[in-house]
Protein backbone atom coordinates (compact mmCIF):
# COMPACT_ATOMS: atom_id res chain seq x y z
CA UNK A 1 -15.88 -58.46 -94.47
CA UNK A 2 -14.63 -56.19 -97.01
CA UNK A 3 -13.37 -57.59 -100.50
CA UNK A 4 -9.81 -57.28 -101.19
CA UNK A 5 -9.13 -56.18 -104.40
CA UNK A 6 -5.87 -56.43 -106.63
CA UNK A 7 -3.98 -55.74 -109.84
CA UNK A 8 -4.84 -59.17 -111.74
CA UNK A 9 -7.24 -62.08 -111.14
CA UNK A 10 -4.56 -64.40 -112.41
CA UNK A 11 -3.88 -67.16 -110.14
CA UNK A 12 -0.09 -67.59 -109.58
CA UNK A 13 0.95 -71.33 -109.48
CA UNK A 14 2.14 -72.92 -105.79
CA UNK A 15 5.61 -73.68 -107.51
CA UNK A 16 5.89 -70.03 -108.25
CA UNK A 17 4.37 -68.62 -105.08
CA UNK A 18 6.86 -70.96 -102.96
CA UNK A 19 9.88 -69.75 -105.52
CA UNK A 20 9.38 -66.46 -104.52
CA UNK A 21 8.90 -66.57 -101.11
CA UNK A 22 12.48 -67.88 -101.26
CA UNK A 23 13.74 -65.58 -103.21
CA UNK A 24 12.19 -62.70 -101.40
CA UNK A 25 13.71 -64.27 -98.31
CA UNK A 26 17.46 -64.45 -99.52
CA UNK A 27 16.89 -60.81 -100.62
CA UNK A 28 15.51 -56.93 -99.85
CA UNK A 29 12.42 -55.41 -99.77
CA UNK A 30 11.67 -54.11 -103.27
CA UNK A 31 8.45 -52.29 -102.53
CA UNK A 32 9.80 -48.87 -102.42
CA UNK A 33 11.74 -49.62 -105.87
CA UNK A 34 8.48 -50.45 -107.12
CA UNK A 35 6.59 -48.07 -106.12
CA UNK A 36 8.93 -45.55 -107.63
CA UNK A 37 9.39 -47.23 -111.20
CA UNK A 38 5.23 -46.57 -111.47
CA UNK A 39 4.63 -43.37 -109.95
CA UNK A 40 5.34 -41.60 -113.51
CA UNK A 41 3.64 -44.06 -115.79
CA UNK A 42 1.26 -45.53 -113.04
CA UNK A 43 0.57 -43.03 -109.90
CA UNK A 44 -2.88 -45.04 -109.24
CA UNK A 45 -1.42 -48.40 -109.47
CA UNK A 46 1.76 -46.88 -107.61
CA UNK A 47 -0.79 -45.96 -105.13
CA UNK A 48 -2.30 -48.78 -104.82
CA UNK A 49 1.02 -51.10 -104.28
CA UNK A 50 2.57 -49.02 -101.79
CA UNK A 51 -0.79 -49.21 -99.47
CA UNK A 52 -2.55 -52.81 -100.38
CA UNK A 53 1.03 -55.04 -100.07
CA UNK A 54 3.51 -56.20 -98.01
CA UNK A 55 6.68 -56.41 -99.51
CA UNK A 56 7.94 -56.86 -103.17
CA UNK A 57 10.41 -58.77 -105.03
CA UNK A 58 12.32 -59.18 -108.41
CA UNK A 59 11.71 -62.31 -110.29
CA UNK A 60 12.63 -63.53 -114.35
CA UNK A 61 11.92 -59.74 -115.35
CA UNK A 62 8.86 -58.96 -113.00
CA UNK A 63 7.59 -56.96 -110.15
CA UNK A 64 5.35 -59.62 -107.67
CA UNK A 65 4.27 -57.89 -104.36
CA UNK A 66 3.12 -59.88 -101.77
CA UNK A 67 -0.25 -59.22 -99.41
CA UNK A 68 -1.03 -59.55 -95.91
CA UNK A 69 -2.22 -63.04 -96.57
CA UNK A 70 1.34 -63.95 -98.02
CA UNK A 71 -0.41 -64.37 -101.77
CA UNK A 72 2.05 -63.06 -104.51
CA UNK A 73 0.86 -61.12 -107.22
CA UNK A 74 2.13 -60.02 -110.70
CA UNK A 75 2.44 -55.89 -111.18
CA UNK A 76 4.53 -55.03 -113.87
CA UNK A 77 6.58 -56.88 -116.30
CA UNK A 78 9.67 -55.70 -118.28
CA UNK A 79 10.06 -58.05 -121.38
């Protein structure tokens, strides 16, 4: 089986995983909005989002993409 790699090795909390899951539920699809706002600064990680998740969402002034395993993950901040 072939390890899945991501962005960060940081463990998002339950609470937060289960917030937004909600959140991306009540919304859109953010992925392509993400993708775009890193191809300049970014392109690998760009790369890397549009083909290794799901679907993204907005959250308290970050980017979390989801995988096929329905884990969110942190990619990019704006504080």
């Amino acid at each position: 089986m072939a390890r899945k790699i991501y962005l960060s090795d940081e463990t998002l909390p339950e609470s937060l995983q289960e917030t937004l899951s909600q959140v991306a539920a009540q919304g859109s699809d953010r992925k392509d909005e993400v993708v775009e706002a890193l191809s300049d600064e970014q392109p690998a990680k760009s790369r890397f989002v549009d083909s290794e998740y799901v679907a993204c969402t907005w959250w308290e002034g970050c980017y979390y993409c989801q995988d096929d395993d329905k884990t969110w993950h942190r990619v990019k901040c704006f504080r």
